[in-house]
N, C-alpha and C. Protein backbone atom coordinates (compact mmCIF):
# COMPACT_ATOMS: atom_id res chain seq x y z
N UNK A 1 -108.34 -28.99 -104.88
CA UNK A 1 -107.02 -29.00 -105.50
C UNK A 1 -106.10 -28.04 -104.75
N UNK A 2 -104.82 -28.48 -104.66
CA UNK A 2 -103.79 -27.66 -103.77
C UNK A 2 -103.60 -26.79 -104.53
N UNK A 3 -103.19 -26.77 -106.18
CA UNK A 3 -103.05 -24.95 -106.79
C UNK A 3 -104.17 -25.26 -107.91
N UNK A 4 -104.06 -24.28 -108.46
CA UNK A 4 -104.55 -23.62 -109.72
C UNK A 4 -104.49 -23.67 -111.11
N UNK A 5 -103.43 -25.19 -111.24
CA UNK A 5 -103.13 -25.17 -112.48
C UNK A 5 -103.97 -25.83 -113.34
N UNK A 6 -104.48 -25.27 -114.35
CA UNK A 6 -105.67 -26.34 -115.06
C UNK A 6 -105.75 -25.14 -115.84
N UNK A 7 -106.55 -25.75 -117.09
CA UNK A 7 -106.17 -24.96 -118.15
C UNK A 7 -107.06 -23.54 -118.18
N UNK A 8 -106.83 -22.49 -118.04
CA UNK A 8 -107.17 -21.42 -118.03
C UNK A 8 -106.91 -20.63 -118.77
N UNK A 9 -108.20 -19.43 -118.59
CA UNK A 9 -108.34 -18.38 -119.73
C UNK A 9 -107.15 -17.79 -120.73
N UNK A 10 -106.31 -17.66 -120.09
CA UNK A 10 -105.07 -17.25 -120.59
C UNK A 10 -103.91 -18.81 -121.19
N UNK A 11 -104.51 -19.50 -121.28
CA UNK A 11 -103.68 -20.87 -121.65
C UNK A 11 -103.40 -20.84 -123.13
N UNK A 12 -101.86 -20.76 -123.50
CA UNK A 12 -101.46 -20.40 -124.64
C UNK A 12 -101.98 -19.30 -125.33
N UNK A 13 -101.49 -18.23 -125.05
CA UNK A 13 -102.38 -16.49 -125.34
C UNK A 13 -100.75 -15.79 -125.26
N UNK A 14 -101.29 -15.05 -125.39
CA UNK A 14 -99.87 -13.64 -125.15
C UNK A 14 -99.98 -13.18 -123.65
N UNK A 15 -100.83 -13.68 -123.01
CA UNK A 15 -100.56 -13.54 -121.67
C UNK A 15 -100.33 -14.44 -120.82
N UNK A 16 -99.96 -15.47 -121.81
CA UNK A 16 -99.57 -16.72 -120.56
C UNK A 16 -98.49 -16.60 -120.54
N UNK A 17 -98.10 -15.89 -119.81
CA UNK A 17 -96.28 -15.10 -119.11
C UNK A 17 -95.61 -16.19 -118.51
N UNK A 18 -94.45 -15.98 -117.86
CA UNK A 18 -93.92 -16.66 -116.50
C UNK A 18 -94.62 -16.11 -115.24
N UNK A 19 -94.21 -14.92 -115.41
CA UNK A 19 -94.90 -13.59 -114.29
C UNK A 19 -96.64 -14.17 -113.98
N UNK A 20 -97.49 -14.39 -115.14
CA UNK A 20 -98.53 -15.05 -114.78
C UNK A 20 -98.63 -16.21 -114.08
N UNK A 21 -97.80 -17.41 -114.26
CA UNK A 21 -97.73 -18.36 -113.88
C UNK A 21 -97.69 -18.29 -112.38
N UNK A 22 -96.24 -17.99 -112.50
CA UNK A 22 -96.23 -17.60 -111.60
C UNK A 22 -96.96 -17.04 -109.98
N UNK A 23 -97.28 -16.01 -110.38
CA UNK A 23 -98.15 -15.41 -109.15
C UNK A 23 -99.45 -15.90 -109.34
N UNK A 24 -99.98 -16.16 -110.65
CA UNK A 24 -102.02 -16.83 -110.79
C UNK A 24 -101.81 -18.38 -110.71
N UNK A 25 -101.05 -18.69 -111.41
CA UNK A 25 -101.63 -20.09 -111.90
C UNK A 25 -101.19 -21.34 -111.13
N UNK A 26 -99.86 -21.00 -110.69
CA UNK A 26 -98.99 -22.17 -110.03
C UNK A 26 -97.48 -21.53 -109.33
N UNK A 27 -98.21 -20.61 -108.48
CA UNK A 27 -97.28 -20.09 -107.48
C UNK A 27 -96.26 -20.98 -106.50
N UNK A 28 -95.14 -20.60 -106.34
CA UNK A 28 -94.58 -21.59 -106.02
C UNK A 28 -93.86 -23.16 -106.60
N UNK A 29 -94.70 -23.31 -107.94
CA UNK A 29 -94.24 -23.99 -109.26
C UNK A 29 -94.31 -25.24 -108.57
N UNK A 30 -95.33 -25.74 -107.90
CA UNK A 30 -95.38 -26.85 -107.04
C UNK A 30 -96.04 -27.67 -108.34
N UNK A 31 -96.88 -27.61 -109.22
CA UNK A 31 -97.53 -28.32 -109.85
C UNK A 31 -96.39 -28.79 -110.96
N UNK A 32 -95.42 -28.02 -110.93
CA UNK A 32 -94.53 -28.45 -112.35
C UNK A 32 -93.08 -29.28 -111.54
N UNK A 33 -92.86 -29.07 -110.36
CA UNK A 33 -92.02 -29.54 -109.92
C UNK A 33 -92.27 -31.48 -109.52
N UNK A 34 -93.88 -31.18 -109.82
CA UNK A 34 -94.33 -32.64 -109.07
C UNK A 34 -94.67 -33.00 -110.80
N UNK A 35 -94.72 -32.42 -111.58
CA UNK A 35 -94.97 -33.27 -113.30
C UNK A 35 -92.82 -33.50 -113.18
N UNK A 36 -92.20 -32.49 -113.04
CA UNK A 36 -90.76 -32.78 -114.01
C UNK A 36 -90.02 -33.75 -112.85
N UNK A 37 -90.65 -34.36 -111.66
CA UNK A 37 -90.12 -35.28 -110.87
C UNK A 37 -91.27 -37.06 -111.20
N UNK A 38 -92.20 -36.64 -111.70
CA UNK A 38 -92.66 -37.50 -111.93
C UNK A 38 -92.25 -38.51 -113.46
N UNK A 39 -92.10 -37.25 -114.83
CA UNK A 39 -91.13 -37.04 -115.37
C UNK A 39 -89.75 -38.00 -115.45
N UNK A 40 -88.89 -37.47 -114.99
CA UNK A 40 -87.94 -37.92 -114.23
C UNK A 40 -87.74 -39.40 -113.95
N UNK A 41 -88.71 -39.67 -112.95
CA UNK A 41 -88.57 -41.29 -112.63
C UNK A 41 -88.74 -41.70 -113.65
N UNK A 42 -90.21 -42.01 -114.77
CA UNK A 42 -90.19 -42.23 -115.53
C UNK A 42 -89.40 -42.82 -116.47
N UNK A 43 -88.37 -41.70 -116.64
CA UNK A 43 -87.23 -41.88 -117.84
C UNK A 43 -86.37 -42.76 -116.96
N UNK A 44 -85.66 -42.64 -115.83
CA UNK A 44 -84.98 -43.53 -115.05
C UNK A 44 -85.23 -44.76 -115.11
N UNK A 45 -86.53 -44.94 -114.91
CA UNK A 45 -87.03 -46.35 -115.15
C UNK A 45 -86.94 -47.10 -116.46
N UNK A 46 -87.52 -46.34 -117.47
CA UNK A 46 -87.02 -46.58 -119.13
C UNK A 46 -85.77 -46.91 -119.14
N UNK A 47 -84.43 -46.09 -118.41
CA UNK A 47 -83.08 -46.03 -119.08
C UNK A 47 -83.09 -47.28 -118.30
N UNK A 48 -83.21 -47.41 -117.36
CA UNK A 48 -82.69 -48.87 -116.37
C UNK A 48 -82.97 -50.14 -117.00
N UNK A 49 -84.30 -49.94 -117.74
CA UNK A 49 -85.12 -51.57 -118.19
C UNK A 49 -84.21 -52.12 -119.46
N UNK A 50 -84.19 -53.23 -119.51
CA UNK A 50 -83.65 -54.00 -120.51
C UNK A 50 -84.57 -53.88 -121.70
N UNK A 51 -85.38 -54.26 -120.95
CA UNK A 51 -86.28 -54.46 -122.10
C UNK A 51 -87.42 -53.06 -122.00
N UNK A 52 -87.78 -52.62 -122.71
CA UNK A 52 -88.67 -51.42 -122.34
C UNK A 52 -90.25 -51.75 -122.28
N UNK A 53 -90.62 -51.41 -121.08
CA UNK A 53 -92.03 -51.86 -120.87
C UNK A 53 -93.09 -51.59 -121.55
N UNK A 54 -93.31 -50.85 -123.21
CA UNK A 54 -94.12 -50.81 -123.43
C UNK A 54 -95.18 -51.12 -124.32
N UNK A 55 -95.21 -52.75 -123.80
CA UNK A 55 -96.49 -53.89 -124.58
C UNK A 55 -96.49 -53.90 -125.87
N UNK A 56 -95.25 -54.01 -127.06
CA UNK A 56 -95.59 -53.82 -128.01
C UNK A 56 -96.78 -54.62 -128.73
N UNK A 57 -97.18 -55.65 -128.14
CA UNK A 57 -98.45 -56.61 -128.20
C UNK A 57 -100.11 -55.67 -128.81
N UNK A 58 -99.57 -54.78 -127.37
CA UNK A 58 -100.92 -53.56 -128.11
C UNK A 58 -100.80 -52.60 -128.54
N UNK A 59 -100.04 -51.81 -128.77
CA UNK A 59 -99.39 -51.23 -129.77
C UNK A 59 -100.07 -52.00 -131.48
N UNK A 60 -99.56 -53.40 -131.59
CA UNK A 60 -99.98 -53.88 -132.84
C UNK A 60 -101.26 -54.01 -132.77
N UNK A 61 -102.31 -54.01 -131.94
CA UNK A 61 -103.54 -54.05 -131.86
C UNK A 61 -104.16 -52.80 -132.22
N UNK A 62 -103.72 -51.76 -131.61
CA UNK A 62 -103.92 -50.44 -131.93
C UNK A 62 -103.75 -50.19 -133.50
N UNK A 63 -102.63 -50.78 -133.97
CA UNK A 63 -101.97 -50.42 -135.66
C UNK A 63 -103.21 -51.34 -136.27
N UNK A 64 -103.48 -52.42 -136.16
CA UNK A 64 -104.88 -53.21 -136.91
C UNK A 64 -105.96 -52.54 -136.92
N UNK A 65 -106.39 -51.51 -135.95
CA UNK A 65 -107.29 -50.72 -135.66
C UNK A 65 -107.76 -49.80 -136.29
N UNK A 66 -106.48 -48.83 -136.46
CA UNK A 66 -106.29 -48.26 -137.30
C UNK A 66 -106.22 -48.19 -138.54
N UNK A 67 -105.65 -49.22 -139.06
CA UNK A 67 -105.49 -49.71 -140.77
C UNK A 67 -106.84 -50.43 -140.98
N UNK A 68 -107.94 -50.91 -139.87
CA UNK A 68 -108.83 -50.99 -140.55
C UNK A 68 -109.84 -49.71 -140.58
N UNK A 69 -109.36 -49.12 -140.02
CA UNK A 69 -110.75 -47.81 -140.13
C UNK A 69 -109.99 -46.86 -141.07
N UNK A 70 -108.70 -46.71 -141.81
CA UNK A 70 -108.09 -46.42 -142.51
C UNK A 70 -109.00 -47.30 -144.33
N UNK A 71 -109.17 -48.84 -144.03
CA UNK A 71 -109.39 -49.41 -145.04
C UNK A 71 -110.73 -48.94 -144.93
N UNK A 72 -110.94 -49.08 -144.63
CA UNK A 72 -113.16 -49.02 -144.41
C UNK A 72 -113.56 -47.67 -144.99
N UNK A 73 -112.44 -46.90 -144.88
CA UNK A 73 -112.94 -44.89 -144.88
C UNK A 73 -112.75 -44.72 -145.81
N UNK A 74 -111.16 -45.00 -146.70
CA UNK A 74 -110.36 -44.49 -147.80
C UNK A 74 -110.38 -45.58 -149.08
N UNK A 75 -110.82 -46.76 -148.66
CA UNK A 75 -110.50 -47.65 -149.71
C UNK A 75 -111.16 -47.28 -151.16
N UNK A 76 -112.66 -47.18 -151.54
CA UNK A 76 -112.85 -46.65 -152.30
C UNK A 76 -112.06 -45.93 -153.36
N UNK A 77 -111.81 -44.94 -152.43
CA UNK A 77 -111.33 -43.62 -153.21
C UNK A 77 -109.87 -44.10 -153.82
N UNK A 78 -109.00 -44.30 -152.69
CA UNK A 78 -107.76 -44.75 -153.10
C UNK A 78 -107.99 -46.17 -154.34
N UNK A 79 -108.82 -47.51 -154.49
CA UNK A 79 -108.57 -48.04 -155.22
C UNK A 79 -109.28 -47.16 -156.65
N UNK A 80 -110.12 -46.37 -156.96
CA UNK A 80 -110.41 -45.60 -158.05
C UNK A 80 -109.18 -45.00 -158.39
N UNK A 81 -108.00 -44.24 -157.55
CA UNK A 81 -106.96 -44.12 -158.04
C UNK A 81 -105.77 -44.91 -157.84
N UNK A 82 -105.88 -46.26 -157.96
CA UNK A 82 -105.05 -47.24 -158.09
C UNK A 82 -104.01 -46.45 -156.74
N UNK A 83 -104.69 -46.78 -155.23
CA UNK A 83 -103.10 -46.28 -154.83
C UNK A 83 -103.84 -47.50 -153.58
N UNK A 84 -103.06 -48.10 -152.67
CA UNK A 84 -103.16 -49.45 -152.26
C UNK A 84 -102.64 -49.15 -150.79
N UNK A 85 -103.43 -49.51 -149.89
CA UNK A 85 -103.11 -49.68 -148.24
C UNK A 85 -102.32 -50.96 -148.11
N UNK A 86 -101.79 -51.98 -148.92
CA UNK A 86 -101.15 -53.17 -148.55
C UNK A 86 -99.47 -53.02 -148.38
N UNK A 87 -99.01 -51.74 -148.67
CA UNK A 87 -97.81 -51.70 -147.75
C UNK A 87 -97.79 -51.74 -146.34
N UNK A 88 -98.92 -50.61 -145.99
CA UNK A 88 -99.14 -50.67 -144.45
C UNK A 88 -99.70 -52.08 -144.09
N UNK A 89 -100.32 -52.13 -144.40
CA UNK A 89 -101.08 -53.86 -144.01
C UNK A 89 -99.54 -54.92 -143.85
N UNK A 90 -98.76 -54.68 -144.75
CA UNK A 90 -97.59 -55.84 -144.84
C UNK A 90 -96.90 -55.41 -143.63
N UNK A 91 -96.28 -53.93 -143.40
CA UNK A 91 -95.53 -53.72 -142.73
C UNK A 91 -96.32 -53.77 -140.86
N UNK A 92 -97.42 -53.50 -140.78
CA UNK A 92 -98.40 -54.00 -139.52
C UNK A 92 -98.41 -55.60 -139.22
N UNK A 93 -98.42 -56.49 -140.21
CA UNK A 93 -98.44 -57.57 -140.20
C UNK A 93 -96.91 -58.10 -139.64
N UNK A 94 -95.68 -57.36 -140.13
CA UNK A 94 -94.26 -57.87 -140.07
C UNK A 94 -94.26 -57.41 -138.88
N UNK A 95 -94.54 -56.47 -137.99
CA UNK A 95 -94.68 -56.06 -136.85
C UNK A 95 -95.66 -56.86 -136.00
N UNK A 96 -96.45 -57.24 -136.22
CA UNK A 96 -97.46 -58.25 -135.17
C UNK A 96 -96.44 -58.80 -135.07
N UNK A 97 -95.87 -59.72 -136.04
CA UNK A 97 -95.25 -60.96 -135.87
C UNK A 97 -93.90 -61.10 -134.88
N UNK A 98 -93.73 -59.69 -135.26
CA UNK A 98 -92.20 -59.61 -134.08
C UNK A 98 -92.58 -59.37 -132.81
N UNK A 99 -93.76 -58.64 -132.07
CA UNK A 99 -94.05 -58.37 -131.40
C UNK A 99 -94.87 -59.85 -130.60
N UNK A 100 -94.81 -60.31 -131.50
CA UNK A 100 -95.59 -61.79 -130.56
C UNK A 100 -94.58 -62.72 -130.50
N UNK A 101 -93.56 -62.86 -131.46
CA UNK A 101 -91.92 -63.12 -130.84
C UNK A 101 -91.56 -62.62 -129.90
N UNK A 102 -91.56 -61.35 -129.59
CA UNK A 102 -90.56 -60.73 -128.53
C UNK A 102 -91.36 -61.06 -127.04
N UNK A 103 -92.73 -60.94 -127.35
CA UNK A 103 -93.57 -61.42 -126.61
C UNK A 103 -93.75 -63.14 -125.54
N UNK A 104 -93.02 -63.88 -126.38
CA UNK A 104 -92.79 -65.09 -126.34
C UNK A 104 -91.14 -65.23 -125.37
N UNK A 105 -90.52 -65.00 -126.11
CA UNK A 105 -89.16 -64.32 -125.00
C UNK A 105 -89.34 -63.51 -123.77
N UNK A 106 -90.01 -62.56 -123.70
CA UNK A 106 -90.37 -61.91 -122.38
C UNK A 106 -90.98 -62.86 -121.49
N UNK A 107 -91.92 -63.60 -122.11
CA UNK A 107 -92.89 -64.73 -121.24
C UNK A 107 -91.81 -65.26 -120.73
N UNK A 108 -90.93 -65.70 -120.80
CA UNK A 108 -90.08 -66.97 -120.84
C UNK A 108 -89.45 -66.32 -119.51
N UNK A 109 -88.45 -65.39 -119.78
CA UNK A 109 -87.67 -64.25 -119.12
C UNK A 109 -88.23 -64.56 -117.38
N UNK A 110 -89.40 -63.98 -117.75
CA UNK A 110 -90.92 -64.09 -116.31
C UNK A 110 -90.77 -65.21 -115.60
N UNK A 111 -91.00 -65.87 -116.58
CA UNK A 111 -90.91 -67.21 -116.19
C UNK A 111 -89.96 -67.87 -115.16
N UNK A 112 -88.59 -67.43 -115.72
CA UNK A 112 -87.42 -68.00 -115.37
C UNK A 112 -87.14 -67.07 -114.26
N UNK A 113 -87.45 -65.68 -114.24
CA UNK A 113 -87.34 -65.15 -113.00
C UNK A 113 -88.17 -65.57 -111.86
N UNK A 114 -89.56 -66.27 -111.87
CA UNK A 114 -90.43 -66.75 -111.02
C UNK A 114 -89.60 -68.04 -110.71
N UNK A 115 -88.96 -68.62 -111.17
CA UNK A 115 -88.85 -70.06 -110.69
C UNK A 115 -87.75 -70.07 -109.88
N UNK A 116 -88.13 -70.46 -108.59
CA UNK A 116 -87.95 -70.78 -107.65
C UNK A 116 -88.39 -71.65 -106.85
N UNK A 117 -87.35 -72.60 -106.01
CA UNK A 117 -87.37 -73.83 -105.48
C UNK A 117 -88.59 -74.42 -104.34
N UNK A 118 -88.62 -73.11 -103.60
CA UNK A 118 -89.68 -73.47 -103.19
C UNK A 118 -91.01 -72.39 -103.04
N UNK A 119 -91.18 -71.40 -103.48
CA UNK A 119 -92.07 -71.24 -103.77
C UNK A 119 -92.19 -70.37 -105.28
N UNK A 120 -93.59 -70.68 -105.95
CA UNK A 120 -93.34 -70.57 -107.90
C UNK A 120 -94.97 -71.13 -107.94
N UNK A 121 -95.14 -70.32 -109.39
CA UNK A 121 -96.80 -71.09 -109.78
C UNK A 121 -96.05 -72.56 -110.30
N UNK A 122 -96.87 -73.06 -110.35
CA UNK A 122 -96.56 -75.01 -110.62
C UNK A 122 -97.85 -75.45 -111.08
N UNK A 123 -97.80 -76.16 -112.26
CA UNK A 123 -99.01 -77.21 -112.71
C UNK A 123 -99.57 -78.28 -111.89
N UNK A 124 -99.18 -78.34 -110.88
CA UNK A 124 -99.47 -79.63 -110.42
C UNK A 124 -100.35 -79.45 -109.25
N UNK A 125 -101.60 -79.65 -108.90
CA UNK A 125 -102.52 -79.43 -107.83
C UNK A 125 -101.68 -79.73 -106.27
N UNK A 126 -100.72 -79.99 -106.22
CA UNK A 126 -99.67 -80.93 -104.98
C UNK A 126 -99.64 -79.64 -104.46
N UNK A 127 -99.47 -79.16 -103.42
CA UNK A 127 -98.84 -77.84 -102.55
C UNK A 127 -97.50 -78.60 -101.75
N UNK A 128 -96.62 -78.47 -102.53
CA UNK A 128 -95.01 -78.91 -102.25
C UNK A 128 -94.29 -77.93 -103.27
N UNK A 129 -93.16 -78.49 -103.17
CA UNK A 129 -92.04 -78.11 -104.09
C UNK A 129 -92.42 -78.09 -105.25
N UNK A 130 -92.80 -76.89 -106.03
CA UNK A 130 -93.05 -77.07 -107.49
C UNK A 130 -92.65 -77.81 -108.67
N UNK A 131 -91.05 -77.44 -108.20
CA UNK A 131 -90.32 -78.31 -109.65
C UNK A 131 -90.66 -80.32 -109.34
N UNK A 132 -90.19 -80.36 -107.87
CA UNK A 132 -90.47 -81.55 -107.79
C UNK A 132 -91.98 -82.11 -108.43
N UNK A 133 -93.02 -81.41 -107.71
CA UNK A 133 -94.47 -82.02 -108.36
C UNK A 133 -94.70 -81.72 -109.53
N UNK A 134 -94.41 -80.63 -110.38
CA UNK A 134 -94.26 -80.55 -111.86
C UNK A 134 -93.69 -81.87 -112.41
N UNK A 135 -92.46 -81.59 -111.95
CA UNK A 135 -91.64 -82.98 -112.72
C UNK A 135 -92.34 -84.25 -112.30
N UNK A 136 -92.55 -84.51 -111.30
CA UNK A 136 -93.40 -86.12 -110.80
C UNK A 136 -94.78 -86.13 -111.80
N UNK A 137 -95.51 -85.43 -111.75
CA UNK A 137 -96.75 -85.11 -112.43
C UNK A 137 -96.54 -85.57 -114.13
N UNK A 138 -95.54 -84.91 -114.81
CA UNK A 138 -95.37 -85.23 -115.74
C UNK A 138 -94.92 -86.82 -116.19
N UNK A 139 -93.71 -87.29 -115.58
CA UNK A 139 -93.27 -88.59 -115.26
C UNK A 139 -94.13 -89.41 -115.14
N UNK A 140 -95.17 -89.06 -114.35
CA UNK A 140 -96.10 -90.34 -113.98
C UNK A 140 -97.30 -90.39 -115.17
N UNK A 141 -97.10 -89.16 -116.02
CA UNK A 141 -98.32 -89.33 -116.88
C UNK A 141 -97.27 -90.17 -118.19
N UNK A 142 -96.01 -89.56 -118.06
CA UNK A 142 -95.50 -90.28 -119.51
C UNK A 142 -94.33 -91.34 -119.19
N UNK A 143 -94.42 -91.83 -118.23
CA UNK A 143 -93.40 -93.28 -118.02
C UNK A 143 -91.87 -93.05 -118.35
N UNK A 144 -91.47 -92.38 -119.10
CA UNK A 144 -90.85 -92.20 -119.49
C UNK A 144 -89.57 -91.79 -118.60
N UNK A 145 -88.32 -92.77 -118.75
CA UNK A 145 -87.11 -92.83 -117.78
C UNK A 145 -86.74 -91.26 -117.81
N UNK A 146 -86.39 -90.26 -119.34
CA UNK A 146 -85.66 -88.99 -119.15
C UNK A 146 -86.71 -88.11 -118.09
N UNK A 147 -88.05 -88.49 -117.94
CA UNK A 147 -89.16 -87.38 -116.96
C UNK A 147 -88.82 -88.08 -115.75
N UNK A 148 -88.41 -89.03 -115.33
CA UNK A 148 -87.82 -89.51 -113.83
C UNK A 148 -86.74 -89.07 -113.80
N UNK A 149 -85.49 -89.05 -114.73
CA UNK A 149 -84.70 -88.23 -114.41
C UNK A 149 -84.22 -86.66 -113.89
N UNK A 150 -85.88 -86.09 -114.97
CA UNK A 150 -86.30 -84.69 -114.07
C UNK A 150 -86.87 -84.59 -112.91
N UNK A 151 -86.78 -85.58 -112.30
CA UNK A 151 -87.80 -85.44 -110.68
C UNK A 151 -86.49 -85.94 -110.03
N UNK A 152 -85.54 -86.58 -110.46
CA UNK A 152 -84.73 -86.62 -109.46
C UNK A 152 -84.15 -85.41 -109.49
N UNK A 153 -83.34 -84.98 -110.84
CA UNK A 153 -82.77 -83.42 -110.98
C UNK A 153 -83.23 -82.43 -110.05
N UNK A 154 -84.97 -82.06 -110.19
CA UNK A 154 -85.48 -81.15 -109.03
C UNK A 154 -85.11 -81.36 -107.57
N UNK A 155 -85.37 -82.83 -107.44
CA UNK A 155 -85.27 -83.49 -105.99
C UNK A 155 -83.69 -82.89 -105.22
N UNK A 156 -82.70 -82.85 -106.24
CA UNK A 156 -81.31 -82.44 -105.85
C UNK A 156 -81.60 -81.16 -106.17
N UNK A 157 -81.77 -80.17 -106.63
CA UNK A 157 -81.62 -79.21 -106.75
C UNK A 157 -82.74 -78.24 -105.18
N UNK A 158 -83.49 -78.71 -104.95
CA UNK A 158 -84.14 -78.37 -104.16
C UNK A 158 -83.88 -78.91 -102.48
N UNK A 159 -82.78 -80.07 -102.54
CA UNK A 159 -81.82 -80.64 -101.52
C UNK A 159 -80.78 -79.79 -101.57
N UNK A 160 -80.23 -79.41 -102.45
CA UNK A 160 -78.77 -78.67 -102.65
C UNK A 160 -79.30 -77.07 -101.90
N UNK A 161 -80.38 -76.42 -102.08
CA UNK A 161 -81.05 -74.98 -102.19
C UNK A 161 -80.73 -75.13 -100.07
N UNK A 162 -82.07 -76.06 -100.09
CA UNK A 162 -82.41 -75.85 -98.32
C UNK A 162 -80.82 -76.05 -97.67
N UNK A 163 -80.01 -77.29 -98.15
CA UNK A 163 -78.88 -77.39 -97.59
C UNK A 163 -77.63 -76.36 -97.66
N UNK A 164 -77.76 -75.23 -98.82
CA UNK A 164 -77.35 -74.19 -98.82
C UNK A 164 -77.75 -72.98 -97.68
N UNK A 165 -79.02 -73.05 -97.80
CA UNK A 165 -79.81 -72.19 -96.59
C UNK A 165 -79.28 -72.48 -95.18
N UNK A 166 -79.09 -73.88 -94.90
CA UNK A 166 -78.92 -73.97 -93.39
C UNK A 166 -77.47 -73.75 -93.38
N UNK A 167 -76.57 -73.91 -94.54
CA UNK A 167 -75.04 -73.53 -94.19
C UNK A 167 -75.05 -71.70 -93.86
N UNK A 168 -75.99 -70.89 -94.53
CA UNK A 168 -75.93 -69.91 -94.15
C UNK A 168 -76.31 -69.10 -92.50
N UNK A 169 -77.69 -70.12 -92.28
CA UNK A 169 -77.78 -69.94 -91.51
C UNK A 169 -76.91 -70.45 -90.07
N UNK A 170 -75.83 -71.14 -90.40
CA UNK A 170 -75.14 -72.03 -89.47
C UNK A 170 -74.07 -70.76 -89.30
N UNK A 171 -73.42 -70.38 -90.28
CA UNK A 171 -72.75 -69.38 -90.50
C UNK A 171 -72.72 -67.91 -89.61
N UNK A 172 -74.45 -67.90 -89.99
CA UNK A 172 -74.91 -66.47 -88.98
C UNK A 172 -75.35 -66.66 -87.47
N UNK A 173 -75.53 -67.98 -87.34
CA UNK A 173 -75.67 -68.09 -85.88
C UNK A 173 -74.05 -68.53 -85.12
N UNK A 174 -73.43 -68.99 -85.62
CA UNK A 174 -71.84 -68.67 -84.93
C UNK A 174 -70.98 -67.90 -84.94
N UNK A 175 -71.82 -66.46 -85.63
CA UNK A 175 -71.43 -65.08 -84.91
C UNK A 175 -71.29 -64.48 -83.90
């Protein structure tokens, strides 16, 4: 280890000074400068995100976890004095449920940020244009005129994309 900081004899005492720190423990304050920059990003990253990254999915897994080793330990006692864990249970439950909503929207979000014309995960075993073999794939399983209309839709949209590309590139080469 480059310093010294780890929890030591003097950790939370009347002698865990600055002056100690200082000169024993983390001279130079290299160990705190690399936590309050690490720190730092952190929160940057939080303030930036739309959505905040943190899985409320398990979070509610964790809360079931809990409320059952809560039920299993205390139930007894609490139903001898008529007092009842089914608020928490309701309010864990109203929370799964939003959390596998919000969950469902984020998927989507992903989703729509992955899709792209020519390259994207795609259902369709074809190694081409995704939307196109998605959409053909489907069409051909359900006959159906509006799923040919989505394979032509892709077909232009993925004509419109490359033919955009080469205007750019036409652009940058008659510089």
């Amino acid at each position: 280890s480059k310093t010294s900081a780890r929890i030591y004899p003097a950790y939370h005492t009347a002698y865990d000074t600055f002056d100690y720190t200082a000169n024993h423990i983390d001279p130079g304050f290299f160990s705190h400068q690399a936590v309050g920059r690490t720190a730092g990003n952190v929160l940057i990253r939080l303030a930036d995100s739309l959505i905040l990254p943190l899985g409320p999915r398990d979070y509610s897994e964790t809360l079931e976890t809990y409320y059952n080793t809560a039920d299993s330990t205390f139930s007894a006692e609490l139903t001898a004095r008529k007092i009842s864990l089914d608020p928490v249970k309701k309010a864990i439950d109203r929370y799964k449920m939003y959390s596998e909503e919000l969950n469902k929207i984020i998927s989507e979000l992903k989703k729509q940020e992955q899709d792209h014309v020519i390259w994207a995960s795609r259902s369709s075993s074809v190694v081409t244009f995704p939307g196109i073999a998605d959409a053909f794939s489907k069409a051909s399983s359900t006959g159906l005129e509006e799923d040919w209309k989505q394979v032509h839709h892709h077909i232009t949209v993925a004509a419109t994309a490359i033919d955009n590309a080469a205007s750019t590139l036409q652009a940058a080469a008659s510089i």
